[in-house]
PDB file of N, CA and C in Angstrom:
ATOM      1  N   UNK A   1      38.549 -27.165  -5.093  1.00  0.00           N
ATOM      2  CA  UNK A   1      37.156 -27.437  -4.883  1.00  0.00           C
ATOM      3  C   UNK A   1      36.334 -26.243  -5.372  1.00  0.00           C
ATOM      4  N   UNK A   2      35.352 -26.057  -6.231  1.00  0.00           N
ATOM      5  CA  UNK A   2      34.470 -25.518  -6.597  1.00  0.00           C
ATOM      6  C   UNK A   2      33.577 -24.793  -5.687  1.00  0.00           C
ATOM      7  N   UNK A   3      33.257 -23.898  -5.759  1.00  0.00           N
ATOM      8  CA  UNK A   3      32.309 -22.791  -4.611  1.00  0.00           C
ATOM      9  C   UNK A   3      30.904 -22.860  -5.595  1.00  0.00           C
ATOM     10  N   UNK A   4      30.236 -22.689  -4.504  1.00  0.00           N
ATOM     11  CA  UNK A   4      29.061 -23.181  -5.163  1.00  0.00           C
ATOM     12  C   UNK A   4      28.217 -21.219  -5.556  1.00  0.00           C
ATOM     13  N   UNK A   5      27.622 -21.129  -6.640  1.00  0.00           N
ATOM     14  CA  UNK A   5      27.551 -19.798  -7.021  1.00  0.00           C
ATOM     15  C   UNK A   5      26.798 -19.162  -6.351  1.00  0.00           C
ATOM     16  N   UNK A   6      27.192 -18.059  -6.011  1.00  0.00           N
ATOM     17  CA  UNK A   6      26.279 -16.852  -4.980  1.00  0.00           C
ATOM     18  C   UNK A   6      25.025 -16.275  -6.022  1.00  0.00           C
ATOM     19  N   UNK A   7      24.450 -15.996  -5.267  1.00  0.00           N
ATOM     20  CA  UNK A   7      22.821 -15.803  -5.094  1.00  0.00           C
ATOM     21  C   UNK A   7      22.984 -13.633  -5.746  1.00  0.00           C
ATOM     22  N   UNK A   8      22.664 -13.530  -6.441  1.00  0.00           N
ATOM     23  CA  UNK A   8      22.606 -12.180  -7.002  1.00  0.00           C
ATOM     24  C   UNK A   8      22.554 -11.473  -5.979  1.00  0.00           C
ATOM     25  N   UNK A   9      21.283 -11.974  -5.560  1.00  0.00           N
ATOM     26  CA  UNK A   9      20.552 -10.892  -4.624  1.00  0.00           C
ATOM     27  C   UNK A   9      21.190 -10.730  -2.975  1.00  0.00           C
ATOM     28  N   UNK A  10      21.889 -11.500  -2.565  1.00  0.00           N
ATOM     29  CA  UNK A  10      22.435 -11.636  -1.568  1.00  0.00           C
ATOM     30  C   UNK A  10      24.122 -10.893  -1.446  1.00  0.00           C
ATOM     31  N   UNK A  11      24.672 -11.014  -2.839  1.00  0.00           N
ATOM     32  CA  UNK A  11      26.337 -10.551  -3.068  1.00  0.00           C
ATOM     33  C   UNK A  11      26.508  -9.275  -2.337  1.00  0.00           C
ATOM     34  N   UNK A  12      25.881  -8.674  -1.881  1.00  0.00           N
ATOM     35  CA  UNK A  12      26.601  -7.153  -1.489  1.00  0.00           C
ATOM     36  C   UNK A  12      25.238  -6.507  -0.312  1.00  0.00           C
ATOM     37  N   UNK A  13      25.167  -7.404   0.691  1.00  0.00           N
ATOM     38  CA  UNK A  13      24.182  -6.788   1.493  1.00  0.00           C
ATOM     39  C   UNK A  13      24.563  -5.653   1.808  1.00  0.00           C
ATOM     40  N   UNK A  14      25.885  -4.784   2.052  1.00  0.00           N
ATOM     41  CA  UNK A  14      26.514  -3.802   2.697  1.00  0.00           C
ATOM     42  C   UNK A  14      25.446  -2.795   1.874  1.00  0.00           C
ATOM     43  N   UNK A  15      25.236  -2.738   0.684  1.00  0.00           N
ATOM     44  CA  UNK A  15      24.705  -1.479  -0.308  1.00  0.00           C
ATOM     45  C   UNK A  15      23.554  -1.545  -0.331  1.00  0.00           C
ATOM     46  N   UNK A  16      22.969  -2.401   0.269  1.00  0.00           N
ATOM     47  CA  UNK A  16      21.310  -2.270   0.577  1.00  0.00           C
ATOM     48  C   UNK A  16      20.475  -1.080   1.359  1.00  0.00           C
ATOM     49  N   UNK A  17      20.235  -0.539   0.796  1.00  0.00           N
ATOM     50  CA  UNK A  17      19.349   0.598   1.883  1.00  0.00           C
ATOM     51  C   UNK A  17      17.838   0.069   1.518  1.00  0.00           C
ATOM     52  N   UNK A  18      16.984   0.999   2.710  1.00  0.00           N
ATOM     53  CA  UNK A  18      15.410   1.054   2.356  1.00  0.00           C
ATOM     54  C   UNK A  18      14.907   1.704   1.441  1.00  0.00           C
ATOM     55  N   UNK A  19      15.888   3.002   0.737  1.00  0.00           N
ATOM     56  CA  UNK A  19      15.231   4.013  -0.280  1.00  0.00           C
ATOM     57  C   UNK A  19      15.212   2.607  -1.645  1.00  0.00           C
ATOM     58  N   UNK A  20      16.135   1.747  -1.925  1.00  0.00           N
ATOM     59  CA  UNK A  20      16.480   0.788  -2.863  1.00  0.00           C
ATOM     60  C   UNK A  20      15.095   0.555  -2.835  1.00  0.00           C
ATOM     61  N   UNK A  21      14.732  -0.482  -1.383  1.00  0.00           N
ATOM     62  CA  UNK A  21      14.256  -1.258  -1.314  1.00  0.00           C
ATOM     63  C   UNK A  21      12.093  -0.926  -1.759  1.00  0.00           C
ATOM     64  N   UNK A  22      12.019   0.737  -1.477  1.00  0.00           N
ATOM     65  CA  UNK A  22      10.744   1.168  -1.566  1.00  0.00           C
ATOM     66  C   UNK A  22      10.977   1.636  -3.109  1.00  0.00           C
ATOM     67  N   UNK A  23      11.919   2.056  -3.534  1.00  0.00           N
ATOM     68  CA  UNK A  23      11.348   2.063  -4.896  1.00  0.00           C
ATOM     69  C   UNK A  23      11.672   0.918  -5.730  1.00  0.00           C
ATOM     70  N   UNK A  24      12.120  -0.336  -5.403  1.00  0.00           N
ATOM     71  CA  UNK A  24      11.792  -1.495  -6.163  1.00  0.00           C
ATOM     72  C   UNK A  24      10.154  -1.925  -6.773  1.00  0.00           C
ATOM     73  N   UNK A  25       9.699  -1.506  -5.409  1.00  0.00           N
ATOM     74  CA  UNK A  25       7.858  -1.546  -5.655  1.00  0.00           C
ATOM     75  C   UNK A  25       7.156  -1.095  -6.513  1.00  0.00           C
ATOM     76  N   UNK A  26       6.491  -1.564  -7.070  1.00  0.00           N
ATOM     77  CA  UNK A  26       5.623  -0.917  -8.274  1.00  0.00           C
ATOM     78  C   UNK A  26       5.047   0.175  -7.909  1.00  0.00           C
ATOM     79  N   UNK A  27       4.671   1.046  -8.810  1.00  0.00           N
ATOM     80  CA  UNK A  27       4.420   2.615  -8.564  1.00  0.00           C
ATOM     81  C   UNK A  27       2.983   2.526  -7.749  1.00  0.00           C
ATOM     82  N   UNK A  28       2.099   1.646  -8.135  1.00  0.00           N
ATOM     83  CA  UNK A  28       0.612   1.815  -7.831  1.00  0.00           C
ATOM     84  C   UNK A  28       0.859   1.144  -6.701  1.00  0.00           C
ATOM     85  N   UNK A  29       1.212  -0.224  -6.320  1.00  0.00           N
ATOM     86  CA  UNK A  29       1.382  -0.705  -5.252  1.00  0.00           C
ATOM     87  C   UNK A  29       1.868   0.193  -4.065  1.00  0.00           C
ATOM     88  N   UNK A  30       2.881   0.917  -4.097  1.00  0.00           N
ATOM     89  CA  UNK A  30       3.540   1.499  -3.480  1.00  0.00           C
ATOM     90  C   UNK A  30       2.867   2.649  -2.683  1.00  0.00           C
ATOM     91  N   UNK A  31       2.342   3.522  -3.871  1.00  0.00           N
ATOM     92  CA  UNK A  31       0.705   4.796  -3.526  1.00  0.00           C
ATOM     93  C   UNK A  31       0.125   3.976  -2.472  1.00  0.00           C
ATOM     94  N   UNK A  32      -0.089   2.537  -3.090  1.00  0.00           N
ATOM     95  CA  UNK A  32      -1.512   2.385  -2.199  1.00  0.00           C
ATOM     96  C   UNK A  32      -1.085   2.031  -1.057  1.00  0.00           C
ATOM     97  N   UNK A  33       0.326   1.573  -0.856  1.00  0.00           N
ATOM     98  CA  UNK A  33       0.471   0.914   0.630  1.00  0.00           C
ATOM     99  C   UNK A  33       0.633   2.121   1.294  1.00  0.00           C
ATOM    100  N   UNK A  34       1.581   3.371   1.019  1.00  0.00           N
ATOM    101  CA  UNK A  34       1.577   4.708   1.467  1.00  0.00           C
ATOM    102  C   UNK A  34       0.265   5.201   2.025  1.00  0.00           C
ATOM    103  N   UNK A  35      -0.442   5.320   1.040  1.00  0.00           N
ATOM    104  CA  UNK A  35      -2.131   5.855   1.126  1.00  0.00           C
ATOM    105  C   UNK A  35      -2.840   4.894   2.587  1.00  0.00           C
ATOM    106  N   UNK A  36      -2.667   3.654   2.288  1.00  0.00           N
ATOM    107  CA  UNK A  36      -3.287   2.763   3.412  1.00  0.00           C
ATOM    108  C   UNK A  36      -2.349   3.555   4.839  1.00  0.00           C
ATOM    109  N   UNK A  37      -0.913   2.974   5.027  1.00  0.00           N
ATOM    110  CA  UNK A  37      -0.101   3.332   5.898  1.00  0.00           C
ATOM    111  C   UNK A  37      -0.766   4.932   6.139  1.00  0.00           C
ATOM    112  N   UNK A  38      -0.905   5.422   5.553  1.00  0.00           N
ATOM    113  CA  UNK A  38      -0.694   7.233   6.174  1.00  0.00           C
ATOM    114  C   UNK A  38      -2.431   6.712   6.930  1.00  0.00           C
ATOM    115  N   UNK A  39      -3.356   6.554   5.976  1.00  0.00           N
ATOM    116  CA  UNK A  39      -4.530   6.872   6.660  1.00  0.00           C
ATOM    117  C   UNK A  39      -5.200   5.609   8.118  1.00  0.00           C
ATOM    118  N   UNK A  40      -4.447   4.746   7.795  1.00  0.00           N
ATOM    119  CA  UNK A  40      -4.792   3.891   8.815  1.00  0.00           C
ATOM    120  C   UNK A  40      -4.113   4.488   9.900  1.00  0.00           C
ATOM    121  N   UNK A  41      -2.845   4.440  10.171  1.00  0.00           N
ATOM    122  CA  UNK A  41      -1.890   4.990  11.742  1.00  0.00           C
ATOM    123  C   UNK A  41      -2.382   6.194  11.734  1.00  0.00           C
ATOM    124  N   UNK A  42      -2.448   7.312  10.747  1.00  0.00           N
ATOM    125  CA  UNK A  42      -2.965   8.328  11.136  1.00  0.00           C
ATOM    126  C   UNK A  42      -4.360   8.483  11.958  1.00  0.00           C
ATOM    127  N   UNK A  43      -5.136   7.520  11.655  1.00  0.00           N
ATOM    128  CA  UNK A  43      -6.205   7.669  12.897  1.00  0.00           C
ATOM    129  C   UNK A  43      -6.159   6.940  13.720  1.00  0.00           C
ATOM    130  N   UNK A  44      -5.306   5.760  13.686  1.00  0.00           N
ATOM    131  CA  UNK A  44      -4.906   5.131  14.845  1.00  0.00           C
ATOM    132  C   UNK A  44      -4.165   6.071  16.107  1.00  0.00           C
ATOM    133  N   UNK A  45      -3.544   7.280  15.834  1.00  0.00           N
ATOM    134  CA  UNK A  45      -2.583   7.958  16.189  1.00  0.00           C
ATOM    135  C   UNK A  45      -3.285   9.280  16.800  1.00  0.00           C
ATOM    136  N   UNK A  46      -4.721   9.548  16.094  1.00  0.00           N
ATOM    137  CA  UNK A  46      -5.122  10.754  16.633  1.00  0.00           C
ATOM    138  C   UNK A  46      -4.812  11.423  15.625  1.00  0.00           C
ATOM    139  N   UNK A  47      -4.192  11.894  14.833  1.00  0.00           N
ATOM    140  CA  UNK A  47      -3.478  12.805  14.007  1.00  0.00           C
ATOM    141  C   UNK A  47      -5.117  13.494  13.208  1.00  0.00           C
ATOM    142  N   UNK A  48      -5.762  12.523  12.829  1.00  0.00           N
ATOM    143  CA  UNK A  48      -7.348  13.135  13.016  1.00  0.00           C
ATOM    144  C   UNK A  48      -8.373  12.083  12.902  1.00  0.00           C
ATOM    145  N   UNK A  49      -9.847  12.529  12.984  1.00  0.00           N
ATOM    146  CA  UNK A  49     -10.893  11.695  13.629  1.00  0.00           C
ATOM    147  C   UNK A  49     -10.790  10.452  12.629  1.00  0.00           C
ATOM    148  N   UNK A  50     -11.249   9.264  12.920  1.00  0.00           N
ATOM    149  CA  UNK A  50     -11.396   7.811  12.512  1.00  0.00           C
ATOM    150  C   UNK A  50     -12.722   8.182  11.810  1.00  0.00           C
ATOM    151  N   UNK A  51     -13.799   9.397  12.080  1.00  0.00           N
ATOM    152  CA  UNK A  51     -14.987   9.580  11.459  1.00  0.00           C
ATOM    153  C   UNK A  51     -15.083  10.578  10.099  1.00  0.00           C
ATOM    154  N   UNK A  52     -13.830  11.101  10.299  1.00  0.00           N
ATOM    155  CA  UNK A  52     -13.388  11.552   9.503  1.00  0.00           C
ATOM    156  C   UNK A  52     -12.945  11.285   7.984  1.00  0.00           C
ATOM    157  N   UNK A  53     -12.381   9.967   7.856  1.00  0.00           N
ATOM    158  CA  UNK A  53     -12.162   8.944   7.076  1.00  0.00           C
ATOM    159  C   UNK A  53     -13.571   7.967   6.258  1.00  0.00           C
ATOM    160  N   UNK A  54     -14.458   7.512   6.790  1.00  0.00           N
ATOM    161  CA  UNK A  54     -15.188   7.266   6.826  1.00  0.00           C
ATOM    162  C   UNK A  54     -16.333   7.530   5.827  1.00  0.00           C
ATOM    163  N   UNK A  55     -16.848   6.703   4.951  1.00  0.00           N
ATOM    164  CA  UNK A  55     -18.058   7.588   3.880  1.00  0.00           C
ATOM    165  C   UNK A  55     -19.174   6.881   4.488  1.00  0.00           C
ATOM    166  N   UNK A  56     -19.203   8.452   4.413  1.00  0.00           N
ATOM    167  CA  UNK A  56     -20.628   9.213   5.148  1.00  0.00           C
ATOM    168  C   UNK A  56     -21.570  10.041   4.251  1.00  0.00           C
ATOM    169  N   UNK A  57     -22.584   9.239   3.461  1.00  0.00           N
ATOM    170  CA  UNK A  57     -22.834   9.725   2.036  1.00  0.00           C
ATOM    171  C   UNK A  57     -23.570  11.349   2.138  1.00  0.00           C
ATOM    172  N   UNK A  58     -24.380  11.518   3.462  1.00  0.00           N
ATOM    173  CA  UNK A  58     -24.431  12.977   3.666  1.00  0.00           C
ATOM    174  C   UNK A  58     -23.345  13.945   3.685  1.00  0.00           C
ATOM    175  N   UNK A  59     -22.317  13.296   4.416  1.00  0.00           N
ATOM    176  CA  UNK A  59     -21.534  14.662   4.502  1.00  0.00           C
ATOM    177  C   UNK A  59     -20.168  14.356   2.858  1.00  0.00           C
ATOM    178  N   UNK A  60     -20.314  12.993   2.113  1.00  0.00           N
ATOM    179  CA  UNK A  60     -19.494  13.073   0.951  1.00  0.00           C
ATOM    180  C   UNK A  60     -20.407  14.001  -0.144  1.00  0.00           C
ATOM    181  N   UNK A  61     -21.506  13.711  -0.199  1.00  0.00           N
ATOM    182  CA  UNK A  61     -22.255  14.392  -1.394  1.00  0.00           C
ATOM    183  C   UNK A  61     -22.196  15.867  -0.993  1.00  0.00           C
ATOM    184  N   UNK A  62     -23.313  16.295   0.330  1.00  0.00           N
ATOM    185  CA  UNK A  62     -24.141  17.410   0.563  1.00  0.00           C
ATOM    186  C   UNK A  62     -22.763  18.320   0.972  1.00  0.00           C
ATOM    187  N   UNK A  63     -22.163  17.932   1.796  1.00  0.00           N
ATOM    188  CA  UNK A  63     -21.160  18.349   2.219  1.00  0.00           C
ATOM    189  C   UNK A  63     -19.408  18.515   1.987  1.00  0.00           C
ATOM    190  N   UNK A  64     -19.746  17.886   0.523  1.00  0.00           N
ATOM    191  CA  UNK A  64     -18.914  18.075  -0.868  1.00  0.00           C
ATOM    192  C   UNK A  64     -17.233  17.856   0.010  1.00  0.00           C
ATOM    193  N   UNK A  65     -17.339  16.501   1.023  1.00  0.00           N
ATOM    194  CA  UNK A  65     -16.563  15.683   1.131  1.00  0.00           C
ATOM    195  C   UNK A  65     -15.626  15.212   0.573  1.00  0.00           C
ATOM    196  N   UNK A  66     -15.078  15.272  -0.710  1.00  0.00           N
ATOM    197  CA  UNK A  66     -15.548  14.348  -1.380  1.00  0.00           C
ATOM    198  C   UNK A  66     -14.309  13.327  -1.342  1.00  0.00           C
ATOM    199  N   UNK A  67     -13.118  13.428  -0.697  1.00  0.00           N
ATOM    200  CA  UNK A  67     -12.212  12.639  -0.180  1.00  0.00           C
ATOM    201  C   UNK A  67     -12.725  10.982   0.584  1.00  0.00           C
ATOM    202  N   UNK A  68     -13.648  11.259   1.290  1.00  0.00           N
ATOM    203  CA  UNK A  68     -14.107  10.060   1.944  1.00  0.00           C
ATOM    204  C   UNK A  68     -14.453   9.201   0.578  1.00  0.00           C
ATOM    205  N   UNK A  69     -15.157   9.259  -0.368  1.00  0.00           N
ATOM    206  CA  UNK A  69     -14.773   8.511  -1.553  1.00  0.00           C
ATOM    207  C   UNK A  69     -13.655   7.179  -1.959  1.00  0.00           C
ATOM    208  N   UNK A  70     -12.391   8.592  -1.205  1.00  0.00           N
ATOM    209  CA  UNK A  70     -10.950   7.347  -1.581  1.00  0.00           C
ATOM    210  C   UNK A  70     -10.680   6.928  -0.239  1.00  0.00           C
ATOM    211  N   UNK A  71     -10.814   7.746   0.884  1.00  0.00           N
ATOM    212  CA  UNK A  71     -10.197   7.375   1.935  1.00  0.00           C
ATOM    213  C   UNK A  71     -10.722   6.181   2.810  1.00  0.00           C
ATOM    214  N   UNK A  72     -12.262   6.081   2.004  1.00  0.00           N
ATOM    215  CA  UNK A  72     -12.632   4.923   2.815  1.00  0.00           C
ATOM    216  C   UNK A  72     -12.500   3.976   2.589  1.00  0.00           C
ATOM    217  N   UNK A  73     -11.455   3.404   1.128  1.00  0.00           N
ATOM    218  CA  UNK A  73     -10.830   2.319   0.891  1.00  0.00           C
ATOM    219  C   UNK A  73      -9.595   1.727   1.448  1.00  0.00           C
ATOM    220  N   UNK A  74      -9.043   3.381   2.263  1.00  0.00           N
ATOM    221  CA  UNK A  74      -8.151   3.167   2.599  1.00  0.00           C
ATOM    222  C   UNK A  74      -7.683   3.119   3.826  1.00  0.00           C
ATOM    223  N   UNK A  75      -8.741   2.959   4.459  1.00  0.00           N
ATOM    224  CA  UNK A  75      -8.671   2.638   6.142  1.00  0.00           C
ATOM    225  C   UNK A  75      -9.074   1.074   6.131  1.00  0.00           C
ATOM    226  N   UNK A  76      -7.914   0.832   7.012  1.00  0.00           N
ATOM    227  CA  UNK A  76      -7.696  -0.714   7.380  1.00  0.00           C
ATOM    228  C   UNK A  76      -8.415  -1.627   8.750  1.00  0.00           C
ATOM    229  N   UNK A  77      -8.928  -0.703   9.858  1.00  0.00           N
ATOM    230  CA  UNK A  77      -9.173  -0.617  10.899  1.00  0.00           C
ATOM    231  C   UNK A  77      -8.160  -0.504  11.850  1.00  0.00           C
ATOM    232  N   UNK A  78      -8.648  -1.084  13.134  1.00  0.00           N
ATOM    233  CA  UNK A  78      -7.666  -0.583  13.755  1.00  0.00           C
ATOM    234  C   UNK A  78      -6.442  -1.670  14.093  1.00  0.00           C
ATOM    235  N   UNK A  79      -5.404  -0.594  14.975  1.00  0.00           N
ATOM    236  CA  UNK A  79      -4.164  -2.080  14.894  1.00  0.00           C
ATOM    237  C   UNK A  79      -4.409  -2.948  15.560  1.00  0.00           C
ATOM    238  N   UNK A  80      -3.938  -3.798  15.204  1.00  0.00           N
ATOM    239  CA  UNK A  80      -3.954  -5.415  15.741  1.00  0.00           C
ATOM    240  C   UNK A  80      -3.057  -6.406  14.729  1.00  0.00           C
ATOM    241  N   UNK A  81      -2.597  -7.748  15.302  1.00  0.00           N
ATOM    242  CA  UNK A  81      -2.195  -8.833  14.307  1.00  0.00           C
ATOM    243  C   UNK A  81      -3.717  -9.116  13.061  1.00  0.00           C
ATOM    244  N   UNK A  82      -5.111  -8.509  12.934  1.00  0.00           N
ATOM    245  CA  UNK A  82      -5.695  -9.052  11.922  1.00  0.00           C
ATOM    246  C   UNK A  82      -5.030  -7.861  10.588  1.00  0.00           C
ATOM    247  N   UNK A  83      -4.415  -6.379  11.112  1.00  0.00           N
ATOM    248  CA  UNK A  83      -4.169  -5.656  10.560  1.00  0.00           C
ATOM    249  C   UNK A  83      -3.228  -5.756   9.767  1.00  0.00           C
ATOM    250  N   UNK A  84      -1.930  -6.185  10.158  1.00  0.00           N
ATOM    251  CA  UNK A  84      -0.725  -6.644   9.587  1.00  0.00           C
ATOM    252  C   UNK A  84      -0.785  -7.918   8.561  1.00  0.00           C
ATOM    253  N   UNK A  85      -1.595  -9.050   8.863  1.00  0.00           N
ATOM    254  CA  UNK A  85      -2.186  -9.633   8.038  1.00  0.00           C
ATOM    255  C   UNK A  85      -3.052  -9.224   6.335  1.00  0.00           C
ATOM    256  N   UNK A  86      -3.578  -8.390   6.881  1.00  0.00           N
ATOM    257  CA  UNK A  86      -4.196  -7.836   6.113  1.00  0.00           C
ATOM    258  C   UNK A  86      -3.362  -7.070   4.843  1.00  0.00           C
ATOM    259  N   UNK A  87      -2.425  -5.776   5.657  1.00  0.00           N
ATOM    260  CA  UNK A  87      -1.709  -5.604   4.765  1.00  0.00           C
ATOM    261  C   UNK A  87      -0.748  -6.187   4.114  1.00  0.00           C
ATOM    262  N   UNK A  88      -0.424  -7.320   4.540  1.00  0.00           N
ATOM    263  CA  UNK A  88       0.598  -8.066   4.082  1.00  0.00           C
ATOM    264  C   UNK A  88      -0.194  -8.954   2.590  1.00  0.00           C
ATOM    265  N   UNK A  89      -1.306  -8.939   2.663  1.00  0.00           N
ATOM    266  CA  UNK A  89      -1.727 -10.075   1.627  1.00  0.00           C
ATOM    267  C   UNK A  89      -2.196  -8.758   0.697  1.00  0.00           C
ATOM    268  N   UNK A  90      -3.145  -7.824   0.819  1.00  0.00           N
ATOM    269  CA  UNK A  90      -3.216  -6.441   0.164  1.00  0.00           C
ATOM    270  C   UNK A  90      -1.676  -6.224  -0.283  1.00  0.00           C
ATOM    271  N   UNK A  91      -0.515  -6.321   0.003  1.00  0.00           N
ATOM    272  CA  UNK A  91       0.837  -6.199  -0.493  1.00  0.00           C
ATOM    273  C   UNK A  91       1.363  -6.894  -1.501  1.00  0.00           C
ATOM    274  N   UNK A  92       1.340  -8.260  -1.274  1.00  0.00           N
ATOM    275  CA  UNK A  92       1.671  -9.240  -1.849  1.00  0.00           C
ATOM    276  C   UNK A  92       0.592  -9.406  -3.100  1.00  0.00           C
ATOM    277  N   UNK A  93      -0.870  -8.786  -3.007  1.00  0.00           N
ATOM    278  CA  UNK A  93      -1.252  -9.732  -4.036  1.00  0.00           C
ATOM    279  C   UNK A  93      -1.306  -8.419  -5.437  1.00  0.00           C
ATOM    280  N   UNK A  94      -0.973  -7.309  -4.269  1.00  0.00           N
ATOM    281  CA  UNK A  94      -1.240  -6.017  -5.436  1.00  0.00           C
ATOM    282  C   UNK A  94       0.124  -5.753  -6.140  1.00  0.00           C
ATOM    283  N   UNK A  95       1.119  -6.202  -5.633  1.00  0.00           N
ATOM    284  CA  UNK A  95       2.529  -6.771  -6.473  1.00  0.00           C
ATOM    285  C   UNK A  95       2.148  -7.510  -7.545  1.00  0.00           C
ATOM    286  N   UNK A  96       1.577  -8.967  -7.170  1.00  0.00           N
ATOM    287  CA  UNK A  96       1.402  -9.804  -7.977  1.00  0.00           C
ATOM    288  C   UNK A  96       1.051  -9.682  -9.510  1.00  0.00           C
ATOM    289  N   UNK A  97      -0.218  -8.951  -9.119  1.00  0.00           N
ATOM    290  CA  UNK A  97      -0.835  -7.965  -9.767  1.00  0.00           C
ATOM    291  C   UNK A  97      -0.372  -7.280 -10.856  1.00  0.00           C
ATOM    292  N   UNK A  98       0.205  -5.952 -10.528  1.00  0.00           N
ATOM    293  CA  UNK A  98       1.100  -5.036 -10.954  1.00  0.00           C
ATOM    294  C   UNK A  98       2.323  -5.262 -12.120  1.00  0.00           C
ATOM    295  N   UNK A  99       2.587  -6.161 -11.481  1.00  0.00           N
ATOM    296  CA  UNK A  99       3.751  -7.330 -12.009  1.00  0.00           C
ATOM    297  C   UNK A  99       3.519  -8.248 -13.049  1.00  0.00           C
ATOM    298  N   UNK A 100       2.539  -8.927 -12.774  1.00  0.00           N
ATOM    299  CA  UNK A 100       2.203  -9.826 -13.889  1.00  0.00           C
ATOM    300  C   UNK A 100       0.998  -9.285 -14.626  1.00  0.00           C
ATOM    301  N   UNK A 101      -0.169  -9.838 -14.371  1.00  0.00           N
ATOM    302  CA  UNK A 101      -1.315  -9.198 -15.430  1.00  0.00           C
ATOM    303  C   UNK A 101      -1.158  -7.870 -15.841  1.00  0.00           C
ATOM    304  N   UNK A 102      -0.920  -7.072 -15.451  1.00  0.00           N
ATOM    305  CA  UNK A 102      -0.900  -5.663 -15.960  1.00  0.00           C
ATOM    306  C   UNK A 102       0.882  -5.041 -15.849  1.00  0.00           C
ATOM    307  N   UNK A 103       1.503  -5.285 -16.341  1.00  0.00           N
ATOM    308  CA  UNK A 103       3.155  -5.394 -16.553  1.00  0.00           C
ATOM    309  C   UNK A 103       2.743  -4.067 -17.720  1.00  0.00           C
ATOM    310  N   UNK A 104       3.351  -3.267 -17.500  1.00  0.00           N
ATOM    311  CA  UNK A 104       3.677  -2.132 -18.521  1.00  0.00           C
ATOM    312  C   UNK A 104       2.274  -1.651 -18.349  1.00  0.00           C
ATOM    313  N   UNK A 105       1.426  -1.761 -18.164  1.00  0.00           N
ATOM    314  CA  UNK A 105      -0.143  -1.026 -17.954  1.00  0.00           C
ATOM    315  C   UNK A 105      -0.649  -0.491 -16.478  1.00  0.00           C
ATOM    316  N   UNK A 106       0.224   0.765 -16.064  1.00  0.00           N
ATOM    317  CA  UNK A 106      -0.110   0.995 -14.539  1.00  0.00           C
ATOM    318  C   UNK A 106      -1.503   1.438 -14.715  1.00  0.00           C
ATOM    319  N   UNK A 107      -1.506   2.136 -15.864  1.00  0.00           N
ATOM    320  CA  UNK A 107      -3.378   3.176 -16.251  1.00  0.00           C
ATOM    321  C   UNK A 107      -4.376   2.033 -15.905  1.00  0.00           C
ATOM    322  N   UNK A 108      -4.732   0.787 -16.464  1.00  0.00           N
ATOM    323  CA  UNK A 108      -5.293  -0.370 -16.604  1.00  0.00           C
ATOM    324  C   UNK A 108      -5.251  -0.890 -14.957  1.00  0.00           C
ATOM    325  N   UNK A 109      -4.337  -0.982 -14.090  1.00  0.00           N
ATOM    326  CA  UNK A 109      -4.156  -1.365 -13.180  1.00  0.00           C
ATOM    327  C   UNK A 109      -4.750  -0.829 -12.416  1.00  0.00           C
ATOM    328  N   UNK A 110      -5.069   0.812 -12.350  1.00  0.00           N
ATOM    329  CA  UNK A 110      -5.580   1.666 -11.591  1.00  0.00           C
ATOM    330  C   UNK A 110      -6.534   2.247 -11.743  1.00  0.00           C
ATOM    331  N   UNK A 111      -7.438   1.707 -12.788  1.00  0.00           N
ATOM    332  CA  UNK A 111      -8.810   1.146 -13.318  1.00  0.00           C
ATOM    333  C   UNK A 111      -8.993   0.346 -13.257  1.00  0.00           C
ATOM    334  N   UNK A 112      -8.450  -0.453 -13.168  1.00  0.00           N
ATOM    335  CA  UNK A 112      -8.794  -2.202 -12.069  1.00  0.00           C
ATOM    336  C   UNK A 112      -9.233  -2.039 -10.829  1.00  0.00           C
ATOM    337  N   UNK A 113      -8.624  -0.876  -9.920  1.00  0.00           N
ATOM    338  CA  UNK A 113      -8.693  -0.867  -8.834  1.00  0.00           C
ATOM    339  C   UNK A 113     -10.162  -0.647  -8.559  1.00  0.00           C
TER     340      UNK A 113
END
């Protein structure tokens, strides 16, 4: 009787780690989920102020801020199930992304952004 053919991706779960599994991710995707992950829990966490993050065009310009620029794209709010949601479709669609329309063009991709 014939075995029906195994699945690539499934043949050898034993050799699976997470280091595999995070750099499968596209390079930009990956930054940005990092970038989101660090700055969202990080003020979820205290690690520093939630106002901190935040653009605040007095203190980005006058006060030569000038981080709040990126960081305020990259706060998610706070945790909850709308959060995980959130990053999950921000995940999925910036793969998509990455992957298809801009395939070999990370520069283009991250001038898309």
């Amino acid at each position: 009787m014939a075995q029906p053919p195994r699945n690539a991706n499934m043949a050898n779960l034993s050799s699976w780690s997470l280091a595999d599994a995070w750099q499968a991710i596209p390079i930009i995707t990956r930054n940005l989920v990092a970038g989101m992950a660090f700055v969202t829990i990080g003020s979820q966490l205290r690690l520093f102020p939630v106002q901190s993050v935040l653009l605040i065009w007095d203190k980005a310009l006058l006060g030569f801020q000038f981080w709040r620029f990126l960081t305020s794209f990259l706060f998610l709010g706070p945790l909850g199930f709308p959060l995980i949601m959130l990053a999950a479709i921000l995940y999925r669609q910036s793969k998509s992304l990455e992957i298809g329309e801009f395939l070999g063009n990370p520069a283009d991709y991250l001038f898309f952004l």
